[in-house]
PDB file of N, CA and C in Angstrom:
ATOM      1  N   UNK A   1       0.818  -1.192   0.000  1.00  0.00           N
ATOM      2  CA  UNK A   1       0.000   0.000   0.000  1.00  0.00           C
ATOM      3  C   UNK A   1       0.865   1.260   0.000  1.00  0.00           C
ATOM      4  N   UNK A   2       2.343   1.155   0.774  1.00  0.00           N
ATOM      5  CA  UNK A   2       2.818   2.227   0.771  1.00  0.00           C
ATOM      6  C   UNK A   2       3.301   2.742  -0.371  1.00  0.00           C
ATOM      7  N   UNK A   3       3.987   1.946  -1.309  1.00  0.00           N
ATOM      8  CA  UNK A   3       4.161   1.705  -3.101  1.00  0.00           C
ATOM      9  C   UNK A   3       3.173   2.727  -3.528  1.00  0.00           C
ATOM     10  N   UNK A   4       1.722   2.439  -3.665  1.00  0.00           N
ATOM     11  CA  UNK A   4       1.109   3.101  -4.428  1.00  0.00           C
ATOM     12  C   UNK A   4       1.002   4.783  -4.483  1.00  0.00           C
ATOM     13  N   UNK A   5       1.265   5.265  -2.762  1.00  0.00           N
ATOM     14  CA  UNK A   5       0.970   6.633  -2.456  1.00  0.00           C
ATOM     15  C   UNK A   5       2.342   7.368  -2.533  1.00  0.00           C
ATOM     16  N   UNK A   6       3.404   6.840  -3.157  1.00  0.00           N
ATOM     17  CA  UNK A   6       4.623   7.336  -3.274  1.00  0.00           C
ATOM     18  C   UNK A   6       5.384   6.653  -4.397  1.00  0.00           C
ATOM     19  N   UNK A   7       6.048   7.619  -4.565  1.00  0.00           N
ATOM     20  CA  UNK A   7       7.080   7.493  -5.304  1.00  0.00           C
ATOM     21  C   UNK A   7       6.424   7.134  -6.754  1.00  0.00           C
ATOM     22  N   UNK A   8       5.497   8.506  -6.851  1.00  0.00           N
ATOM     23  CA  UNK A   8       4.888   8.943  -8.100  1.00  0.00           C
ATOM     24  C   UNK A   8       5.757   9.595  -9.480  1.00  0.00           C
ATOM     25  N   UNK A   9       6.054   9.044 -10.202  1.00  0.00           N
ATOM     26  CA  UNK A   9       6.993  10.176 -11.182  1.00  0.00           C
ATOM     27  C   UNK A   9       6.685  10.739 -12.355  1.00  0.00           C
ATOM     28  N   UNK A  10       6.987  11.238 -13.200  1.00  0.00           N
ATOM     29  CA  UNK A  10       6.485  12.169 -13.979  1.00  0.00           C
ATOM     30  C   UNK A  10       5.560  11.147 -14.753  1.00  0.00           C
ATOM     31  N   UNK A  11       6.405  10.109 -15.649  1.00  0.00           N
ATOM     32  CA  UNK A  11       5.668   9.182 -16.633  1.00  0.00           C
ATOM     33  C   UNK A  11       4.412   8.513 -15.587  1.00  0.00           C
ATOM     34  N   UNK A  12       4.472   8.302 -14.340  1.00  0.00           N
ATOM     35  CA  UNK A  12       3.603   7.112 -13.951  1.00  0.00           C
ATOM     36  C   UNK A  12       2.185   8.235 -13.717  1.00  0.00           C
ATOM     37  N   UNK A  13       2.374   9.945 -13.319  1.00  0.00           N
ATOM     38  CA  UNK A  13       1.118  10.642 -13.319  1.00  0.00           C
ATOM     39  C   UNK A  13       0.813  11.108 -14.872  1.00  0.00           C
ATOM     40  N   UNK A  14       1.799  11.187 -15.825  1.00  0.00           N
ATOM     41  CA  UNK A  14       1.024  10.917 -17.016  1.00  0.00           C
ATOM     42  C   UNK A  14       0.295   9.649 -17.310  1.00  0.00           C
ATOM     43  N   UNK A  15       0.642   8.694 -17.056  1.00  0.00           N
ATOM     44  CA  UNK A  15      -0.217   7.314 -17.325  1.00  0.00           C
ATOM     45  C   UNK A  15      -1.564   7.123 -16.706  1.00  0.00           C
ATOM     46  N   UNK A  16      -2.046   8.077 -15.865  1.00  0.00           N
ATOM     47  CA  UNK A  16      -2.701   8.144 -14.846  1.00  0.00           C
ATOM     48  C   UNK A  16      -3.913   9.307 -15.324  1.00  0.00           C
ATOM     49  N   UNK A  17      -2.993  10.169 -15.551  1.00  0.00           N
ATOM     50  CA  UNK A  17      -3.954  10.859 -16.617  1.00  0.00           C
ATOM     51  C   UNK A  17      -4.520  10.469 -17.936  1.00  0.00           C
ATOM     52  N   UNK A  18      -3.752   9.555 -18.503  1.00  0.00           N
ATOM     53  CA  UNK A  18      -4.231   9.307 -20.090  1.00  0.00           C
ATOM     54  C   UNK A  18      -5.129   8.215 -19.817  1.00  0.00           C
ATOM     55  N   UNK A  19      -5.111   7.539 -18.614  1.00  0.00           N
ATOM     56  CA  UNK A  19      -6.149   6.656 -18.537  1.00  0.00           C
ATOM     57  C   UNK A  19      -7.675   7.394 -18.107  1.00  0.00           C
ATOM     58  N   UNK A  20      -7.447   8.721 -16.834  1.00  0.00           N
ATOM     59  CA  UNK A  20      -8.869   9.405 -16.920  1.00  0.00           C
ATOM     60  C   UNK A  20      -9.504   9.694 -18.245  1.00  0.00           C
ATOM     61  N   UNK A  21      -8.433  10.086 -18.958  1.00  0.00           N
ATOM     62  CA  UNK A  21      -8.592  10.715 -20.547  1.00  0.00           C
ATOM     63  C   UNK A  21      -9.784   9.799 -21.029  1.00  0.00           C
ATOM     64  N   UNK A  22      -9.322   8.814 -21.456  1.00  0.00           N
ATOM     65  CA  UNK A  22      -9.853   7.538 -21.987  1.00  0.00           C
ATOM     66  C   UNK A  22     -11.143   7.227 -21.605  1.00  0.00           C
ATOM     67  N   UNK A  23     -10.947   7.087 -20.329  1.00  0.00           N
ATOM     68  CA  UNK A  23     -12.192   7.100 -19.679  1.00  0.00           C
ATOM     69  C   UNK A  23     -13.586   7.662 -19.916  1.00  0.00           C
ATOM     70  N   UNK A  24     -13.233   9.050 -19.545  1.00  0.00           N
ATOM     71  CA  UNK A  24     -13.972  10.546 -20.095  1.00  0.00           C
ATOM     72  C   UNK A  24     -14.149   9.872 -21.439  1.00  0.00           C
ATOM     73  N   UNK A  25     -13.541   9.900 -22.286  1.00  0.00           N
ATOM     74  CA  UNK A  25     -14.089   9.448 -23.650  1.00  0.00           C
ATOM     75  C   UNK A  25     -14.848   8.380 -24.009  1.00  0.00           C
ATOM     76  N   UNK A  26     -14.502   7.480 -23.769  1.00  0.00           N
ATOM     77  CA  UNK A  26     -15.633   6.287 -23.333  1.00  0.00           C
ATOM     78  C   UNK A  26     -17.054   6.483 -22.720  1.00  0.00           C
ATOM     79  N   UNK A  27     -17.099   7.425 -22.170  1.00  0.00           N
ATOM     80  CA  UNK A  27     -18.756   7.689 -21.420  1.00  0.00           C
ATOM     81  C   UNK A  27     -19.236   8.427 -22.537  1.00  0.00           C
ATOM     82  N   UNK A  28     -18.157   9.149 -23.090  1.00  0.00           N
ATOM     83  CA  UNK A  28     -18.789  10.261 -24.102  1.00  0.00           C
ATOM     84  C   UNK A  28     -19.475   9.475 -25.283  1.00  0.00           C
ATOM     85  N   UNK A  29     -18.642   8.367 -25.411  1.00  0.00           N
ATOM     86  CA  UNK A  29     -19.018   7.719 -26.451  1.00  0.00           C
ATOM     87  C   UNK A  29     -19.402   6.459 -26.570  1.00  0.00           C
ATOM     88  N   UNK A  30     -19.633   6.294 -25.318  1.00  0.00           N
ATOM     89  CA  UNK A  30     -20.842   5.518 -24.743  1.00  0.00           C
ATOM     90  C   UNK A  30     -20.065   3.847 -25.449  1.00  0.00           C
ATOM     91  N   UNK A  31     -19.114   3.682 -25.489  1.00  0.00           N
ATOM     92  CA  UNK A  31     -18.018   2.666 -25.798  1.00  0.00           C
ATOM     93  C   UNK A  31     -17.309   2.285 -24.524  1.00  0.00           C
ATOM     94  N   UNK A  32     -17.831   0.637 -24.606  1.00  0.00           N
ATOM     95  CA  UNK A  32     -17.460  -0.352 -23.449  1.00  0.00           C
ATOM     96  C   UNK A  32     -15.982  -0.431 -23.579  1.00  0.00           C
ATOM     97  N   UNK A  33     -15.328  -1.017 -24.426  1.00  0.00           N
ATOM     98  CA  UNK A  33     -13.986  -1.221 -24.543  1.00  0.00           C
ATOM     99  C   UNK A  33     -13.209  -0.525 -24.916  1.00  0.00           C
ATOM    100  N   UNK A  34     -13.357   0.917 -25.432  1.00  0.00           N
ATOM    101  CA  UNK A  34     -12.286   1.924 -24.479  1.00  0.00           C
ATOM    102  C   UNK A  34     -12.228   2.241 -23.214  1.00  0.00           C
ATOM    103  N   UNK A  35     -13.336   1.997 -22.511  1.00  0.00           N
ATOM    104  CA  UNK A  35     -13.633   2.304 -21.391  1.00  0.00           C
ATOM    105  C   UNK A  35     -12.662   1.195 -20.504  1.00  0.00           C
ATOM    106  N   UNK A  36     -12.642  -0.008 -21.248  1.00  0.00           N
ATOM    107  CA  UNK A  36     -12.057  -0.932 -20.239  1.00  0.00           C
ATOM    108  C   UNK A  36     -10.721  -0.790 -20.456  1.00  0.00           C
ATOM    109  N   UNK A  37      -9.631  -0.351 -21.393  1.00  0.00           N
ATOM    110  CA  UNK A  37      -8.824  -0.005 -21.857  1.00  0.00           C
ATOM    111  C   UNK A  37      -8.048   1.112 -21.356  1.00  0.00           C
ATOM    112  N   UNK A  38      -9.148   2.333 -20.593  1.00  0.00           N
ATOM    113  CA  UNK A  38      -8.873   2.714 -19.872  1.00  0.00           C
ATOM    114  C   UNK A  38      -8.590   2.929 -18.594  1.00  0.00           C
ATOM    115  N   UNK A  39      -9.368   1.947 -18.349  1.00  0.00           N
ATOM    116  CA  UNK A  39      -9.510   1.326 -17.107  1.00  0.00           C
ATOM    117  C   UNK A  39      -7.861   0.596 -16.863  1.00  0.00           C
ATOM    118  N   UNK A  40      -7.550  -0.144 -17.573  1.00  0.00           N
ATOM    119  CA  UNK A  40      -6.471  -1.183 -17.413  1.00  0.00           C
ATOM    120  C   UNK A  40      -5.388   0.108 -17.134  1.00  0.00           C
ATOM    121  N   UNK A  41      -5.018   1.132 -18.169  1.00  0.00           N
ATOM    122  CA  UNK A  41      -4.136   2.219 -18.158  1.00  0.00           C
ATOM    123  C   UNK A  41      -3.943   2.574 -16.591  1.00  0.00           C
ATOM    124  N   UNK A  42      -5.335   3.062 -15.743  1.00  0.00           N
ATOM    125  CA  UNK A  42      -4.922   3.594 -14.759  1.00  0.00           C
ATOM    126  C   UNK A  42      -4.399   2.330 -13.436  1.00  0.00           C
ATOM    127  N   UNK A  43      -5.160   1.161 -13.663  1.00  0.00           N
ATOM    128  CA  UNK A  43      -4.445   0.263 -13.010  1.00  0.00           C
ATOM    129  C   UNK A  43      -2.857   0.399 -12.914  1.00  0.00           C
ATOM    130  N   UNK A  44      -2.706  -0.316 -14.339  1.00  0.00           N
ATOM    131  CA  UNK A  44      -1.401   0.105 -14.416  1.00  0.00           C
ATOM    132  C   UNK A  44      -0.811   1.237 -13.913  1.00  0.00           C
ATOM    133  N   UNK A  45      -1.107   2.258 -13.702  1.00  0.00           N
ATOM    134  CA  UNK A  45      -0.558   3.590 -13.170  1.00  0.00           C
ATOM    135  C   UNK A  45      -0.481   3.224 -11.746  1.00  0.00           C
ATOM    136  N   UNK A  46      -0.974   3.204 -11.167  1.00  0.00           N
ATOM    137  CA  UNK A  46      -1.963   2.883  -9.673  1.00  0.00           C
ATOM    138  C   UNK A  46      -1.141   1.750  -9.219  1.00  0.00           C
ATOM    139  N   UNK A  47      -0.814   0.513  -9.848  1.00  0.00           N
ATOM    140  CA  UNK A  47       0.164  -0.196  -9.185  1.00  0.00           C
ATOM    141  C   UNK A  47       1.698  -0.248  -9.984  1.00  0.00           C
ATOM    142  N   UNK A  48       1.899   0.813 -10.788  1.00  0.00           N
ATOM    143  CA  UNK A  48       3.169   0.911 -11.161  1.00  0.00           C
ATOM    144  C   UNK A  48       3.981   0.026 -12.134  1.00  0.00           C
ATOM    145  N   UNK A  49       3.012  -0.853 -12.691  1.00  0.00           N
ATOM    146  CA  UNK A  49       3.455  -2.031 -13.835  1.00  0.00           C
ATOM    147  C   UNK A  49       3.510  -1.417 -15.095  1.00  0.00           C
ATOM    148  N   UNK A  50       4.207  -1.768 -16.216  1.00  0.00           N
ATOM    149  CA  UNK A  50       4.042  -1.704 -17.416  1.00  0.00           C
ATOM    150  C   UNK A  50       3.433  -3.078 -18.119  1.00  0.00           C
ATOM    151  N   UNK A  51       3.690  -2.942 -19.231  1.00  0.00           N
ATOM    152  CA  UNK A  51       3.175  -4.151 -20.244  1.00  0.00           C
ATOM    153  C   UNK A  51       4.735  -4.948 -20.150  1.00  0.00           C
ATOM    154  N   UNK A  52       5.422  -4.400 -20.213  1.00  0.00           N
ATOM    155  CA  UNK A  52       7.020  -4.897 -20.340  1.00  0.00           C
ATOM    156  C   UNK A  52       7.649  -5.232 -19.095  1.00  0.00           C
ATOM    157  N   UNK A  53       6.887  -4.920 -17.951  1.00  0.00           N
ATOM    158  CA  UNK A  53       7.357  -5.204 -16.669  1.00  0.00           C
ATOM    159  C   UNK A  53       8.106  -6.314 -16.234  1.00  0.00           C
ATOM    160  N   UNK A  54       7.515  -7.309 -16.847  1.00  0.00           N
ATOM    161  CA  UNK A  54       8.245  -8.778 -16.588  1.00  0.00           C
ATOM    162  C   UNK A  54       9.517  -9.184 -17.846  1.00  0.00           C
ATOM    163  N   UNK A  55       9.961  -8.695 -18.052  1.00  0.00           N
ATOM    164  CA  UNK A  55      10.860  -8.875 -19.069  1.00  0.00           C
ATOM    165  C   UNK A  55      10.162  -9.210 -19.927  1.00  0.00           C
ATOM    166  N   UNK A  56       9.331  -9.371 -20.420  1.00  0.00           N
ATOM    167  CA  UNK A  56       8.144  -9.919 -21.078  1.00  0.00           C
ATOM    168  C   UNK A  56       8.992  -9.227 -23.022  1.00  0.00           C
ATOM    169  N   UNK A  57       9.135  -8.144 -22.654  1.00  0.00           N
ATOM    170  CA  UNK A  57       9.574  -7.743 -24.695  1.00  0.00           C
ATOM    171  C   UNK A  57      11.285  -7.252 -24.632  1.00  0.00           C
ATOM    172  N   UNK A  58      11.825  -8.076 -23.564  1.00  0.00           N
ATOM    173  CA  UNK A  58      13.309  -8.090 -23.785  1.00  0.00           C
ATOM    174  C   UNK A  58      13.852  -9.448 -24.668  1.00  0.00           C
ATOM    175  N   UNK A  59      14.439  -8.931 -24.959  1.00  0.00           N
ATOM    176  CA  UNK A  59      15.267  -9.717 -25.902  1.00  0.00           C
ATOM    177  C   UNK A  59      17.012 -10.254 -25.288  1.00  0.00           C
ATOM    178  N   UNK A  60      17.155 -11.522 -26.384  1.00  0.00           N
ATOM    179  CA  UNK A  60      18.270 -12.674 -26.142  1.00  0.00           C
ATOM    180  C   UNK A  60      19.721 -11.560 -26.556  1.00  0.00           C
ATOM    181  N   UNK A  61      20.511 -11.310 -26.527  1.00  0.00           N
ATOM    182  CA  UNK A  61      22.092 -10.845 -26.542  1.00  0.00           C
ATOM    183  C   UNK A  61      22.921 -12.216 -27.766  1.00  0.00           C
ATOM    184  N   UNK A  62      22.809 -12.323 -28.525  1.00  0.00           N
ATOM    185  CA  UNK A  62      23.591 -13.017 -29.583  1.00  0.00           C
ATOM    186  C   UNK A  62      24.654 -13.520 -29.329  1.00  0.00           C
ATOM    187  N   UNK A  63      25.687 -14.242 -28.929  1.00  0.00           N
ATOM    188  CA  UNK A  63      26.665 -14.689 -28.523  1.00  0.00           C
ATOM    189  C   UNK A  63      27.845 -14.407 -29.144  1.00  0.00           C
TER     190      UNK A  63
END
């Protein structure tokens, strides 16, 4: 819990915003799956993960 209320940085309150963004747009446009899309964004913000977090889109070093 203490993670989440600190150690906010520039990129993680932009991510945070582009997910309200999304959001807001989704009601506007009355669209479920931006809405959930946005939803996921601020998660992600909120607990500090990326998509790449797990080494997940690193790559092998060639020998």
């Amino acid at each position: 819990m203490k993670n989440i209320l600190k150690a906010w940085s520039l990129f993680r309150i932009i991510r945070f915003l582009v997910g309200v963004i999304v959001i807001i747009w989704a009601i506007q446009t009355h669209t479920l799956i931006i809405g959930i899309f946005g939803a996921m964004i601020i998660v992600q913000a909120i607990v500090n993960t990326t998509c790449c977090d797990n080494n997940a889109c690193a790559t092998r070093k060639r020998d």
